[in-house]
C-alpha atoms as a PDB file:
ATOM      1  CA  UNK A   1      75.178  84.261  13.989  1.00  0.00           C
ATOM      2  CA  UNK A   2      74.960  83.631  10.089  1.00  0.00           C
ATOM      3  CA  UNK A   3      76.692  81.098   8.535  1.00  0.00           C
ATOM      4  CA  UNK A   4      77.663  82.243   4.961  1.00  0.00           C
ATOM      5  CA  UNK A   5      77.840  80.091   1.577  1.00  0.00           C
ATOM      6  CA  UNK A   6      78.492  82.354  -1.052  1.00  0.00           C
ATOM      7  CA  UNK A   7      75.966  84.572  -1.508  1.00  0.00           C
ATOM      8  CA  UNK A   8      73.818  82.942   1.198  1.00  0.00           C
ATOM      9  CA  UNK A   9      73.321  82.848   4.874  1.00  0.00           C
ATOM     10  CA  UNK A  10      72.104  80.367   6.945  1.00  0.00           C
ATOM     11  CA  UNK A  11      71.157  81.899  10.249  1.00  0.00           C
ATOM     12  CA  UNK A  12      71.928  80.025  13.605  1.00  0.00           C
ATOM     13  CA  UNK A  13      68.977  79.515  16.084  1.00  0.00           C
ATOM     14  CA  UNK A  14      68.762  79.344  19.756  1.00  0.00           C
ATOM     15  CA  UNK A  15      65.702  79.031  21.549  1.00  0.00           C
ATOM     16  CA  UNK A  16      64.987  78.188  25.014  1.00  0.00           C
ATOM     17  CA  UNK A  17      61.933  75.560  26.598  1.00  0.00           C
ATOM     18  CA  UNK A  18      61.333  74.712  29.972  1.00  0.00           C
ATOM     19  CA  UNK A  19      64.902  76.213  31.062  1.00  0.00           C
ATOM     20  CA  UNK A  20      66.286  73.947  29.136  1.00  0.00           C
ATOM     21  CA  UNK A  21      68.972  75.892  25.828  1.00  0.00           C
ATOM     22  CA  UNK A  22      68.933  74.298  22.638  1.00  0.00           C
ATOM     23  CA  UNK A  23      70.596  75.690  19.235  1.00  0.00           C
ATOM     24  CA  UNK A  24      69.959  74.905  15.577  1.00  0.00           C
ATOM     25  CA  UNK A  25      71.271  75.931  12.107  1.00  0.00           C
ATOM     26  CA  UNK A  26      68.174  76.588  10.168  1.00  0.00           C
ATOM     27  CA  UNK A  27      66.765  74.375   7.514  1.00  0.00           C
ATOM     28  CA  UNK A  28      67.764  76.650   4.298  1.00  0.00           C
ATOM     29  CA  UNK A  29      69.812  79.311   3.389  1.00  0.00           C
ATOM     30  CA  UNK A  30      69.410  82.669   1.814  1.00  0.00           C
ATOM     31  CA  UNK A  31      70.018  85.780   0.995  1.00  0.00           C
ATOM     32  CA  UNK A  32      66.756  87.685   2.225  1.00  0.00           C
ATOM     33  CA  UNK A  33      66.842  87.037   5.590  1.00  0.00           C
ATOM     34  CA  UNK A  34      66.323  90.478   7.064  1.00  0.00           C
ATOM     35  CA  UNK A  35      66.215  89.948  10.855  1.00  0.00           C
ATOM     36  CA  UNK A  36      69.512  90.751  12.470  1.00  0.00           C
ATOM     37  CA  UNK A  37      72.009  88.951  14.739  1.00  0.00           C
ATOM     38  CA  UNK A  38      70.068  89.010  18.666  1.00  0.00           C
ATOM     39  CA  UNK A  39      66.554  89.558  16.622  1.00  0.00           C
ATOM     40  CA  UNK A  40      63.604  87.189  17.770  1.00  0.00           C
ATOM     41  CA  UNK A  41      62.162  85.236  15.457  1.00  0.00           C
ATOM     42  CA  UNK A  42      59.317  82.539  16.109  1.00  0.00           C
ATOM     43  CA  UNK A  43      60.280  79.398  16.124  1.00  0.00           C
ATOM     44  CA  UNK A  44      57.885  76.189  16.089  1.00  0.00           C
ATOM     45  CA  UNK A  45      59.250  72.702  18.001  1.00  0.00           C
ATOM     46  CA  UNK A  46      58.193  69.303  18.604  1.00  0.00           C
ATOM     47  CA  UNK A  47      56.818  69.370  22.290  1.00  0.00           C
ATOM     48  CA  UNK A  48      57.879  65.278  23.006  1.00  0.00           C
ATOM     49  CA  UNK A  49      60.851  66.516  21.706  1.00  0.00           C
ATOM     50  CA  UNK A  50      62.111  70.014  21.772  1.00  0.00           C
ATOM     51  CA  UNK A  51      65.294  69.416  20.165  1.00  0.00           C
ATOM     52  CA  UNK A  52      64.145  69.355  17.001  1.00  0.00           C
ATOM     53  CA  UNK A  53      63.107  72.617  15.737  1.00  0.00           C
ATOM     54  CA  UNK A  54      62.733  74.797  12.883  1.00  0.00           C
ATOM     55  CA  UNK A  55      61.740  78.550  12.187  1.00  0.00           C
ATOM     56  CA  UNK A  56      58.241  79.291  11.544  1.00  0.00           C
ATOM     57  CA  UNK A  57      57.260  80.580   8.844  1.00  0.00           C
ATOM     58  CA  UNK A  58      56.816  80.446   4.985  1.00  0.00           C
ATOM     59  CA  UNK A  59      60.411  80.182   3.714  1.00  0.00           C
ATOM     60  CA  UNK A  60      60.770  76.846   5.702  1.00  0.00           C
ATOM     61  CA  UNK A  61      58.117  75.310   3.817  1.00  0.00           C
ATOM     62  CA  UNK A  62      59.073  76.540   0.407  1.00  0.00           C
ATOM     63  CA  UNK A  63      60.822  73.239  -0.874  1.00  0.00           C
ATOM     64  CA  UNK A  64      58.437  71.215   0.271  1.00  0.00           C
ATOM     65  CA  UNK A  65      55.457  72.293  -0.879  1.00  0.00           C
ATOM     66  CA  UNK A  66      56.951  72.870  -4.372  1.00  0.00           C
ATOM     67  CA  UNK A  67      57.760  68.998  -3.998  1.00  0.00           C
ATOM     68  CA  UNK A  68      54.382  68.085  -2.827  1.00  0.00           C
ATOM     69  CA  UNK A  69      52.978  70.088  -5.653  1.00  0.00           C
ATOM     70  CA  UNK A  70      55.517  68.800  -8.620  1.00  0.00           C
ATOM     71  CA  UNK A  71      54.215  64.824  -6.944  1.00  0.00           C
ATOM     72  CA  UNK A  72      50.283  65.998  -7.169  1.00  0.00           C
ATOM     73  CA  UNK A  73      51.212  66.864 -11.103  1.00  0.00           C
ATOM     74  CA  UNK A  74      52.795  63.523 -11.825  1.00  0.00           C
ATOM     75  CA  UNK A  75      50.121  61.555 -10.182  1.00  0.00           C
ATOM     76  CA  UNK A  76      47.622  63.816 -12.009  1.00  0.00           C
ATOM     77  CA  UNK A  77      49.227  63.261 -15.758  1.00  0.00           C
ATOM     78  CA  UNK A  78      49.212  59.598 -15.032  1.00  0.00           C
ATOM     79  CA  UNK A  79      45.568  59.450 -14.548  1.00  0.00           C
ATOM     80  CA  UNK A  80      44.736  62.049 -17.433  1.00  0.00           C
ATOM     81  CA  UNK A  81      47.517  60.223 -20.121  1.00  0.00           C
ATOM     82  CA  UNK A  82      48.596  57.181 -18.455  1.00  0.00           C
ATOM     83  CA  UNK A  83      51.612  56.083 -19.760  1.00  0.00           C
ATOM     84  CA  UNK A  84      51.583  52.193 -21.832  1.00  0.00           C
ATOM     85  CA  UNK A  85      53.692  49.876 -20.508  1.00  0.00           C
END
């Protein structure tokens, strides 16, 4: 199932451990998602805690690492042209 927002989807997950059915919406939403409704697709969970879950991949790690990158810049100009305060 894919959850739409304007020109996005946001595909719904379900995933089964130990027996045990869970379901998730994943993380982001877009428009290139090529796998189809009933496709398999990998998904990576915490083992103490299989609830939480999210697809594995690239895309899920997008925002982050462009946020871990934009903080390594900052810290970097402050060393190179600290600001005077």
């Amino acid at each position: 199932m894919l959850k739409k927002y304007e020109n996005a989807y946001r595909p719904k997950v379900e995933y089964t451990v130990d027996g045990q059915k869970y379901t998730f919406w994943a993380s982001s939403a877009g428009s290139g998602y090529k796998d189809k409704v009933g496709s398999k697709v990998k998904v990576n969970y915490d083992p103490r805690n299989p609830s939480k879950a999210w697809l594995a991949g690239k895309k899920e790690l997008l925002f982050p690492a462009i946020m871990g990158i934009y903080g390594l810049i900052a810290i970097a100009l402050e060393f190179i042209a600290p600001s005077k305060r």
